[in-house]
N, C-alpha and C. Protein backbone atom coordinates (compact mmCIF):
# COMPACT_ATOMS: atom_id res chain seq x y z
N UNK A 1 58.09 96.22 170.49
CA UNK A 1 57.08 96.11 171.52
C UNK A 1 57.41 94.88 172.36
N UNK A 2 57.66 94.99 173.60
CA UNK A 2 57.78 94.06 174.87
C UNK A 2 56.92 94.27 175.87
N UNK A 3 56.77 92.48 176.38
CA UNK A 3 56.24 92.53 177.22
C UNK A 3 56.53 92.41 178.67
N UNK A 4 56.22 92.75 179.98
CA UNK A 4 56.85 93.35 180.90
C UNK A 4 55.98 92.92 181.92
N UNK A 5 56.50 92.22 183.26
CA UNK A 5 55.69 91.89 184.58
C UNK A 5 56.84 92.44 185.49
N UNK A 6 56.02 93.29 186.29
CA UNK A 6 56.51 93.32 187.93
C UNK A 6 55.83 93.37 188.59
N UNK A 7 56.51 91.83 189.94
CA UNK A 7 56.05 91.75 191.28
C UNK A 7 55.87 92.72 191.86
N UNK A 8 54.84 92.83 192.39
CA UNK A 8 54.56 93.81 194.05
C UNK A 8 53.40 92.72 195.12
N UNK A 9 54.42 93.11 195.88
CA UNK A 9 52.99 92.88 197.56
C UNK A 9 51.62 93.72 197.07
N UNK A 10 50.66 93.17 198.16
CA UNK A 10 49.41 93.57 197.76
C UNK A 10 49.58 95.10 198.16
N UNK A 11 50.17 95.93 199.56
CA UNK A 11 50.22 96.61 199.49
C UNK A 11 50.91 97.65 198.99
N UNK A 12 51.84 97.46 197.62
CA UNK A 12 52.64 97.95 196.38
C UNK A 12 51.37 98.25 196.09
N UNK A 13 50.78 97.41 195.24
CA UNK A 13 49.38 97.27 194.51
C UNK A 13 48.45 98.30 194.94
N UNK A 14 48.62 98.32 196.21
CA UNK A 14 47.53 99.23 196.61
C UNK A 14 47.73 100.70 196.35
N UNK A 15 49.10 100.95 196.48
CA UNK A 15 50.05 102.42 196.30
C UNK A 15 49.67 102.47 194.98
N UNK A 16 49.94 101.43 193.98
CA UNK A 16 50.02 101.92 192.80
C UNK A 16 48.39 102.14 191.46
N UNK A 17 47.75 101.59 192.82
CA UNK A 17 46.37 101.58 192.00
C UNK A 17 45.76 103.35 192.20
N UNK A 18 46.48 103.99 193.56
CA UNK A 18 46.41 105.55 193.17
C UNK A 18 47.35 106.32 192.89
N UNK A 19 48.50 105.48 192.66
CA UNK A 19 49.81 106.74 192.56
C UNK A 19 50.81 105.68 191.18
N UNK A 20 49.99 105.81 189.61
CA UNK A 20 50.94 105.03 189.10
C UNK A 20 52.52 105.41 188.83
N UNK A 21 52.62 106.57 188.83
CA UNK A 21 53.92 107.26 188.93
C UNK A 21 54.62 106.73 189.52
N UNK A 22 54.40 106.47 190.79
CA UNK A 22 55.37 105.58 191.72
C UNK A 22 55.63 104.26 191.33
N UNK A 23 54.89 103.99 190.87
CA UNK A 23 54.50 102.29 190.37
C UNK A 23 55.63 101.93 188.55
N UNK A 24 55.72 103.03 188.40
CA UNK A 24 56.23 103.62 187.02
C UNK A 24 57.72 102.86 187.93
N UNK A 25 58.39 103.93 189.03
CA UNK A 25 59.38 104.31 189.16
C UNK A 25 60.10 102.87 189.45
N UNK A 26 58.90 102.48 190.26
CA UNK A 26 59.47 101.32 190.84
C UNK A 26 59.83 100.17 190.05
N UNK A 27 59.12 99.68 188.68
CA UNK A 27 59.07 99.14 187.77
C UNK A 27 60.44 99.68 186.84
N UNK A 28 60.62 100.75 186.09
CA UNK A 28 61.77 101.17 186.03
C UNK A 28 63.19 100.86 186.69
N UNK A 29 63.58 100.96 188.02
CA UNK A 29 63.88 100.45 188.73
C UNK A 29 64.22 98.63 188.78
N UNK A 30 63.55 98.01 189.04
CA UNK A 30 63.51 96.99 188.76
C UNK A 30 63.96 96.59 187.87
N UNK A 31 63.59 97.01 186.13
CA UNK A 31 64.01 96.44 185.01
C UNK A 31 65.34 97.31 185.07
N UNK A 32 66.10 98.18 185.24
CA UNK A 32 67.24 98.80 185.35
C UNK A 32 68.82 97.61 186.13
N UNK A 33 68.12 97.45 187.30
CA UNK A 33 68.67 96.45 188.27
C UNK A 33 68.64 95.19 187.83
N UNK A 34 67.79 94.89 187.02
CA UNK A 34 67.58 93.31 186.49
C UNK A 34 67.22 92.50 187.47
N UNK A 35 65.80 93.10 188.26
CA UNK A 35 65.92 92.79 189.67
C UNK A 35 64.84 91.15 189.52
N UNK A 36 65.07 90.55 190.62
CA UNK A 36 64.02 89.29 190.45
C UNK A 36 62.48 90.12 190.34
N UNK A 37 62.29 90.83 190.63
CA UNK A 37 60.99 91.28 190.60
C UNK A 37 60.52 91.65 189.14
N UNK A 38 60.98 92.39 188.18
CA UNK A 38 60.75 92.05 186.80
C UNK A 38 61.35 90.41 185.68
N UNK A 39 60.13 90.76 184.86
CA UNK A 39 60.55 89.71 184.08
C UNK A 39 59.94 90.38 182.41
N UNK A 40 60.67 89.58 181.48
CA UNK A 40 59.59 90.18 180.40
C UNK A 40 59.72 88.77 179.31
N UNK A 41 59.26 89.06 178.46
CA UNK A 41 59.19 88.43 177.25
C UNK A 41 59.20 88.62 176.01
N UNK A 42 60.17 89.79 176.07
CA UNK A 42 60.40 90.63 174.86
C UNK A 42 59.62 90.61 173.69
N UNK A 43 59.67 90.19 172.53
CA UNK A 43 58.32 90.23 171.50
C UNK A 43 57.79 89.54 171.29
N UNK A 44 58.09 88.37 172.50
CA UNK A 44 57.23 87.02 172.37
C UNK A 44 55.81 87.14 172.73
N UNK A 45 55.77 88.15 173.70
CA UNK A 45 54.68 88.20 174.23
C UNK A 45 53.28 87.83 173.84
N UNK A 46 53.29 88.16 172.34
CA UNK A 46 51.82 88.30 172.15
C UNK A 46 51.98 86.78 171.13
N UNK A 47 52.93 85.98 171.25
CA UNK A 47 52.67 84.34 170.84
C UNK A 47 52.63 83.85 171.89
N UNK A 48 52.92 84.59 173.20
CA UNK A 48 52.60 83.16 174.35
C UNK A 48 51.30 83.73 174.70
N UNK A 49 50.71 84.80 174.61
CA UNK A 49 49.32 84.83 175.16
C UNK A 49 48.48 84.12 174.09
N UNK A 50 48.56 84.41 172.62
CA UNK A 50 47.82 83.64 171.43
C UNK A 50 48.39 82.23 172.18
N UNK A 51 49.00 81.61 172.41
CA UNK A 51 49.29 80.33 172.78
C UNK A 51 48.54 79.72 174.02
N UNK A 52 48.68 80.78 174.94
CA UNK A 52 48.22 80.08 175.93
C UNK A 52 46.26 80.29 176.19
N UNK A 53 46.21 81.73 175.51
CA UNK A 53 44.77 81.26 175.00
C UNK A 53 44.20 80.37 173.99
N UNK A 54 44.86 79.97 173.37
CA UNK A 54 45.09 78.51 172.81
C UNK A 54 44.40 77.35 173.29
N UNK A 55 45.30 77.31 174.54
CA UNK A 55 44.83 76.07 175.34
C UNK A 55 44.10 75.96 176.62
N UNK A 56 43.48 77.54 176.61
CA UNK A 56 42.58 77.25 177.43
C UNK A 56 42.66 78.29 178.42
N UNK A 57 43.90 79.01 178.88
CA UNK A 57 43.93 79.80 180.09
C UNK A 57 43.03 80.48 180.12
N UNK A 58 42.52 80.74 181.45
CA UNK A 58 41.14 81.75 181.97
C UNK A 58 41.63 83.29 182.08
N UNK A 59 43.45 82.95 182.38
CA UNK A 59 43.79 83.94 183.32
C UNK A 59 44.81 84.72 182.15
N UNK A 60 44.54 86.15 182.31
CA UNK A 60 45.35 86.70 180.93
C UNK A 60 46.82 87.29 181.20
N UNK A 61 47.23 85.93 181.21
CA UNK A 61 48.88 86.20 182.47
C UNK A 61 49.59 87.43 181.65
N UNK A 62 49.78 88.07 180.10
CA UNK A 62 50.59 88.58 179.48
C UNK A 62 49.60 89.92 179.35
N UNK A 63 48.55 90.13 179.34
CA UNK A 63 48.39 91.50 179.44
C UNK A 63 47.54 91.91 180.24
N UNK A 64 47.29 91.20 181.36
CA UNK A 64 46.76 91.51 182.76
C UNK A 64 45.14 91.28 182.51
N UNK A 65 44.53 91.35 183.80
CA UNK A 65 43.17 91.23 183.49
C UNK A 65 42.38 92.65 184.70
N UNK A 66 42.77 92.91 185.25
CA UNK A 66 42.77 94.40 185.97
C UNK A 66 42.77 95.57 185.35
N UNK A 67 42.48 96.54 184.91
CA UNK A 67 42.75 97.90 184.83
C UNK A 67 42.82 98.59 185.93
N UNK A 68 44.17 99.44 185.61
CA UNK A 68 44.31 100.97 186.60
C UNK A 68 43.60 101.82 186.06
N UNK A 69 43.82 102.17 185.37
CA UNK A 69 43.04 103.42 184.05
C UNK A 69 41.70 103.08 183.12
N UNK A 70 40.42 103.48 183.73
CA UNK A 70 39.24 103.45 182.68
C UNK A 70 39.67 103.90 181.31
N UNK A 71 39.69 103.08 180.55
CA UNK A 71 40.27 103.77 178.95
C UNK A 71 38.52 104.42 178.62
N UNK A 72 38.72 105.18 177.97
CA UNK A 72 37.38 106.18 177.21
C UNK A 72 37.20 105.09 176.22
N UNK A 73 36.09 105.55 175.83
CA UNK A 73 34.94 103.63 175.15
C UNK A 73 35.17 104.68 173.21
N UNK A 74 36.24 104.41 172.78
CA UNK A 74 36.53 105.13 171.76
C UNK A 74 37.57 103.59 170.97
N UNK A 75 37.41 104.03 169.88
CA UNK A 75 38.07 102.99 169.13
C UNK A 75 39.51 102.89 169.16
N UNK A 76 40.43 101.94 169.35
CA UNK A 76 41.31 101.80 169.78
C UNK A 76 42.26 102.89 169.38
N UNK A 77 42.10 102.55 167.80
CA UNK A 77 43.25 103.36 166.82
C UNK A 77 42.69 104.66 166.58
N UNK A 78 41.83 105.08 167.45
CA UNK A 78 40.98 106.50 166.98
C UNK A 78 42.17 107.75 167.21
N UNK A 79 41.99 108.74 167.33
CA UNK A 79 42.50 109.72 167.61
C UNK A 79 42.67 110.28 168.83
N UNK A 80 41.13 110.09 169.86
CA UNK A 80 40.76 110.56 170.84
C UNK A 80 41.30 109.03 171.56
N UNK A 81 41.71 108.31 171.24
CA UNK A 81 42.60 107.23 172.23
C UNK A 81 43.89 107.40 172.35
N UNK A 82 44.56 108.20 171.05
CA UNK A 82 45.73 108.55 171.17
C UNK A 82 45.76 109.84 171.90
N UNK A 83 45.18 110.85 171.95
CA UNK A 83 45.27 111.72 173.01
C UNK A 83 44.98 111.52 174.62
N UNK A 84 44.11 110.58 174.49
CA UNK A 84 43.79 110.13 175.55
C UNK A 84 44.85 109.68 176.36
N UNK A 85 46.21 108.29 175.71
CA UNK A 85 46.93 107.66 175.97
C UNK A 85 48.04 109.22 175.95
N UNK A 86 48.18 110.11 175.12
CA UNK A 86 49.38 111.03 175.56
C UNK A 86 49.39 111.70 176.64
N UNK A 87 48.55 111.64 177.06
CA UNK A 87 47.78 112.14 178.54
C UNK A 87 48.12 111.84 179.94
N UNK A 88 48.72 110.44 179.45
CA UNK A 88 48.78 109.97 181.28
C UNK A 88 49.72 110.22 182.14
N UNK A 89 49.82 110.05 182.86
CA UNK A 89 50.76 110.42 183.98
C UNK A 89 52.30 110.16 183.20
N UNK A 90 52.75 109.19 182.98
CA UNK A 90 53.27 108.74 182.77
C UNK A 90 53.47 107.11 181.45
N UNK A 91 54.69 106.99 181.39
CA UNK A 91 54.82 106.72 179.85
C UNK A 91 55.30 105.03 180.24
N UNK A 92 54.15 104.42 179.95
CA UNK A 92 54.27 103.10 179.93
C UNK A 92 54.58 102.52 179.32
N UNK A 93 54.56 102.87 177.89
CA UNK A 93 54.71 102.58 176.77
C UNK A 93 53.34 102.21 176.19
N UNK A 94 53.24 101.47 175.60
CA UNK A 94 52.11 100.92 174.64
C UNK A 94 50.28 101.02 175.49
N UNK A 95 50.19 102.22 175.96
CA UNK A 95 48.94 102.22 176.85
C UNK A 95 49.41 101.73 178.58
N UNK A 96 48.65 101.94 179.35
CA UNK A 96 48.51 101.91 180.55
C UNK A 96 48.78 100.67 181.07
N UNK A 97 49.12 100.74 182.21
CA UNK A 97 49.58 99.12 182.74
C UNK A 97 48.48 99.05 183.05
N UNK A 98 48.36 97.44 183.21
CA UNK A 98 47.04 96.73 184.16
C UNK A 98 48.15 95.43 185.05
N UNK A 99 47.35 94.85 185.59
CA UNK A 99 47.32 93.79 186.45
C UNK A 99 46.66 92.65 186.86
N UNK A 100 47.34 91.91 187.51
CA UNK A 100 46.84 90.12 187.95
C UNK A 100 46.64 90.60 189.54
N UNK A 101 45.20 89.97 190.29
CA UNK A 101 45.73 90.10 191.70
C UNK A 101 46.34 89.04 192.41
N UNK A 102 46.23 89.11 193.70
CA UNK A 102 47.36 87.29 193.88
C UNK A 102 46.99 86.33 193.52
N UNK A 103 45.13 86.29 193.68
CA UNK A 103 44.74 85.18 193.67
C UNK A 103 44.61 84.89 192.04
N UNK A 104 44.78 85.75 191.17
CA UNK A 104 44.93 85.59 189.33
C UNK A 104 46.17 85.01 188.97
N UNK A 105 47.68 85.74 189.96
CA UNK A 105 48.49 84.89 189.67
C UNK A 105 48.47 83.22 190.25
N UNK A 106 48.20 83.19 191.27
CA UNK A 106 48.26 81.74 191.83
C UNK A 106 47.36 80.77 190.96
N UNK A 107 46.16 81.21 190.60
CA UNK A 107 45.73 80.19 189.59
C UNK A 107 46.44 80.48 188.32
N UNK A 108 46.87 80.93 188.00
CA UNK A 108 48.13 81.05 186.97
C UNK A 108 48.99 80.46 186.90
N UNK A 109 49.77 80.18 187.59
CA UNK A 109 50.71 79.38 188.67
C UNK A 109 50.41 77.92 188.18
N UNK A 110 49.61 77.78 189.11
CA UNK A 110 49.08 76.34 189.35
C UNK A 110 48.67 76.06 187.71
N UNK A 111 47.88 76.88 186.79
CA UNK A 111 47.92 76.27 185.83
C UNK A 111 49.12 75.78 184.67
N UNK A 112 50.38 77.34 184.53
CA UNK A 112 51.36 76.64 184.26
C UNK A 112 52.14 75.65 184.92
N UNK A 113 51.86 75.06 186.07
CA UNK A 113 53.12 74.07 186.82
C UNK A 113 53.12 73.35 185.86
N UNK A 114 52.68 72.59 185.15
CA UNK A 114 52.57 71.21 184.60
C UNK A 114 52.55 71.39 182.99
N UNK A 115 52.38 72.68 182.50
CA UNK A 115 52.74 73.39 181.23
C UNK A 115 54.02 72.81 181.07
N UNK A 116 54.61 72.35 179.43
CA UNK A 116 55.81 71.87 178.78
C UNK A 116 56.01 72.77 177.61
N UNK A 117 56.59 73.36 177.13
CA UNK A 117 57.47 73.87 176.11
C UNK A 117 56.67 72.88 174.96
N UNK A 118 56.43 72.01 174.82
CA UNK A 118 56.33 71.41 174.04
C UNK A 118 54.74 71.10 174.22
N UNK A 119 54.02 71.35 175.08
CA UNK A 119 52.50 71.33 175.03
C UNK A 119 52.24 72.94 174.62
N UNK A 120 52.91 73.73 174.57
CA UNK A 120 52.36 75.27 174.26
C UNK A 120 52.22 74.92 173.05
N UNK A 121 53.50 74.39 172.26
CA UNK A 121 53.31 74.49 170.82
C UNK A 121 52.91 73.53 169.74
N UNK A 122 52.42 72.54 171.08
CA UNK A 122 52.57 71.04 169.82
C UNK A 122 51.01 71.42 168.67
N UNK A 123 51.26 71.00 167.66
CA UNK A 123 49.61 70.89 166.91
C UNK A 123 50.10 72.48 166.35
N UNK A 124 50.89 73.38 166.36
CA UNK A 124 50.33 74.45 166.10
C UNK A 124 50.86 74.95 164.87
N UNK A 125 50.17 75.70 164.08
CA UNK A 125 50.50 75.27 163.06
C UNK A 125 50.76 77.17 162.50
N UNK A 126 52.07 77.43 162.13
CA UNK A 126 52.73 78.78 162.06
C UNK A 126 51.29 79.49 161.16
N UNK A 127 50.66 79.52 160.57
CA UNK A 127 49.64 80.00 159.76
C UNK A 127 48.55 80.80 160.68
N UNK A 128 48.18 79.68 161.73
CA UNK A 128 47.57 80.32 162.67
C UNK A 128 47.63 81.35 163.24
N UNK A 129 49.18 81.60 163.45
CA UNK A 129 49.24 82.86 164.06
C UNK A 129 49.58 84.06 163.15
N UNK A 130 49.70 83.97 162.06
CA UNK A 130 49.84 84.28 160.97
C UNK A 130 48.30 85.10 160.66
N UNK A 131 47.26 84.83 160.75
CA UNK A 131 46.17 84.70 160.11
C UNK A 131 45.19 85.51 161.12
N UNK A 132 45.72 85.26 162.19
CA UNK A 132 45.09 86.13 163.28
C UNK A 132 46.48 87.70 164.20
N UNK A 133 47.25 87.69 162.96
CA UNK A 133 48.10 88.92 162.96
C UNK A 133 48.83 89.06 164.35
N UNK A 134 49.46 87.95 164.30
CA UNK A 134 49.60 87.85 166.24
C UNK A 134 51.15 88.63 165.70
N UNK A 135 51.66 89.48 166.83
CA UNK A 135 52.89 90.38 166.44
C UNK A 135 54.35 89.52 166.93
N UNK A 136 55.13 89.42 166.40
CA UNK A 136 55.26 90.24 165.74
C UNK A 136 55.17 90.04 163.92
N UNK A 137 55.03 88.79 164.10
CA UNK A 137 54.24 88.24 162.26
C UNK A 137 54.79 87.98 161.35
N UNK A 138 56.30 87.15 162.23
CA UNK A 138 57.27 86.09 161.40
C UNK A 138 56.60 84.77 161.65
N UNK A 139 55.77 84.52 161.59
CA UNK A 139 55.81 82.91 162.30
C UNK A 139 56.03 81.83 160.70
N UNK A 140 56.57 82.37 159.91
CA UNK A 140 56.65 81.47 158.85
C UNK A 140 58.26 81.01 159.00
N UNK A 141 58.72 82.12 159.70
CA UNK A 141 60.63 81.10 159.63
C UNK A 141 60.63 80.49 160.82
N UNK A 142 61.41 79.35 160.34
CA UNK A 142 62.19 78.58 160.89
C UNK A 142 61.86 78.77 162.71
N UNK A 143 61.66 78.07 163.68
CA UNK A 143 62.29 78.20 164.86
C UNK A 143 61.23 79.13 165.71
N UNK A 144 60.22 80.02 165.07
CA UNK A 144 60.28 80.87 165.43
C UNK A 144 58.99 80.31 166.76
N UNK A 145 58.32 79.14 166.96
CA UNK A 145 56.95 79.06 167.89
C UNK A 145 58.19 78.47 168.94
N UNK A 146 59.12 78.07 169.09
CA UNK A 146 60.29 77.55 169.92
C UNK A 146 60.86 78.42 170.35
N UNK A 147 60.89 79.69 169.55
CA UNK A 147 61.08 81.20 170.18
C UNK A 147 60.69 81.33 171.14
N UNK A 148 59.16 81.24 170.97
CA UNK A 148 58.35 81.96 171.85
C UNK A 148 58.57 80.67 173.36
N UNK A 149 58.28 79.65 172.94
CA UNK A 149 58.14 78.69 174.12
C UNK A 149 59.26 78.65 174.90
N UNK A 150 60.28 79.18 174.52
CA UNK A 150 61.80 79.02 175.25
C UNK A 150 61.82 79.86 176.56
N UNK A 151 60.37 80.65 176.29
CA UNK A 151 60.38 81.89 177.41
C UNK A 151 59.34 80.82 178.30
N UNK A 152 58.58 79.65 178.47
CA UNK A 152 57.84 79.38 179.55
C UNK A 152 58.76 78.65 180.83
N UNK A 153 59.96 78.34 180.54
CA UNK A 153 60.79 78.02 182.39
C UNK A 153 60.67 79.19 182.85
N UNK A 154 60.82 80.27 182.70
CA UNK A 154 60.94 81.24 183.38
C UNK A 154 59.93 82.22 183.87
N UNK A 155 58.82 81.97 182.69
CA UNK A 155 57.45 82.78 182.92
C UNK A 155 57.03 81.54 184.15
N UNK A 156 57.18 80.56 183.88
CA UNK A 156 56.27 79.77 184.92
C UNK A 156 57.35 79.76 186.55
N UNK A 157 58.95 80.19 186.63
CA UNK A 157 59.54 79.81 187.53
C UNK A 157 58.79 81.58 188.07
N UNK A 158 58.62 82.72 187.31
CA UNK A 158 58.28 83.42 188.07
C UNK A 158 57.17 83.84 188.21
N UNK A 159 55.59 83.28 187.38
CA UNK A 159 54.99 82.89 188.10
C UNK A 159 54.42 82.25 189.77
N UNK A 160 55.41 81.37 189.88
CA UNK A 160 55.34 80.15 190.66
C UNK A 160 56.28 80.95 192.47
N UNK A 161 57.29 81.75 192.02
CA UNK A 161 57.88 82.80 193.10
C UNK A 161 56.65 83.78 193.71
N UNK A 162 55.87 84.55 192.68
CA UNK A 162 54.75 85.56 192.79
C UNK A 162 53.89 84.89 193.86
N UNK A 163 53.65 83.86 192.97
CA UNK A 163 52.43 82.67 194.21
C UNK A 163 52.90 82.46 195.40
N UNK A 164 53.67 82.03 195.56
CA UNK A 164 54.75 81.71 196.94
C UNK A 164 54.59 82.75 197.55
N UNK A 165 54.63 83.83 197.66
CA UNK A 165 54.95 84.71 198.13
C UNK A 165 54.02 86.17 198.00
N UNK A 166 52.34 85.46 197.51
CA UNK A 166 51.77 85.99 197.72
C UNK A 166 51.19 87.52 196.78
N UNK A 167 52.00 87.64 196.09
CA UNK A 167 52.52 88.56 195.16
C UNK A 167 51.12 89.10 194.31
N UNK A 168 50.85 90.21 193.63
CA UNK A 168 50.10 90.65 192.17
C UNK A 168 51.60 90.93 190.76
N UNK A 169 51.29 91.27 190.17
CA UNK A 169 52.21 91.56 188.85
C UNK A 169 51.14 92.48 188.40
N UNK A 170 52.24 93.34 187.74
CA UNK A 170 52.13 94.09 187.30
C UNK A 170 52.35 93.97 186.05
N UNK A 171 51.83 94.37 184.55
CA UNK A 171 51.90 93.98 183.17
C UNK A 171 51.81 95.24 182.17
N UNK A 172 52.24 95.33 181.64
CA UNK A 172 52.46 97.01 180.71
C UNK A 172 53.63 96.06 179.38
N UNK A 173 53.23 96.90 178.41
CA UNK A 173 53.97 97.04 177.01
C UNK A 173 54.47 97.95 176.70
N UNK A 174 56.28 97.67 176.44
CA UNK A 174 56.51 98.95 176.17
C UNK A 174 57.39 98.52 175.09
């Protein structure tokens, strides 16, 4: 399971809030090309969001705070969520993409500028994430919260491009 952002203009965003197929393609695309417009964080993902909700972020940079898709009010792991999720247009992987709009990334932005590798993880203590089943649920070897932090130059350099330039992201697990 990875985690996955692509840039779009607002009016991408707008295409893809009724046509995710396209939004699919384009994203595809992107991660194919290795284009600046994707980025991911392979299975770190869900230690830099436990991390950065950690310390406070408002903004849920790793699994969006937008929905495209009303999910049905059914229990996650139910049955009728898994049919639900085999259902969609298209195969996102791990459920439906959502999204940041510009103004979610830019305070995003602005909150990682001043973020250190070493403020994500200082104090933290491998158990924690351990205890609250954060995936992928090695955090007892060696190295592994330095794993995760090795990915914030780049979450924050493309953060910080998105803002510039006005951008939403796009966020899906696949």
């Amino acid at each position: 399971m990875n985690g996955n952002w692509l840039r779009v203009s607002p009016d991408e965003l707008e295409r893809a809030r009724t046509d995710l197929g396209w939004a699919y393609e384009i994203a595809m695309t992107a991660r194919d090309d290795n284009s600046g417009r994707w980025t991911a964080t392979d299975k770190a993902w869900n230690g830099l969001d436990f991390l950065l909700d950690r310390l406070g972020f408002e903004i849920p940079l790793v699994l969006g705070a937008e929905s495209f898709v009303e999910l049905p009010d059914v229990e996650p792991d139910s049955e009728e969520m898994f049919d639900f999720l085999e259902n969609l247009e298209d195969d996102w992987g791990y459920g439906p993409p959502s999204y940041l709009t510009p103004a979610q990334v830019a305070a995003a932005a602005s909150q990682l500028a001043t973020l250190t590798e070493d403020d994500l993880i200082r104090g933290v203590d491998p158990q924690e994430l351990n205890r609250a089943e954060v995936y992928p649920g090695t955090w007892e070897k060696p190295g592994e919260l330095a794993w995760v932090a090795h990915y914030l130059p780049d979450v924050r350099s493309f953060f910080a491009a998105s803002a510039k330039e006005g951008d939403a992201i796009i966020c899906w697990l696949d």
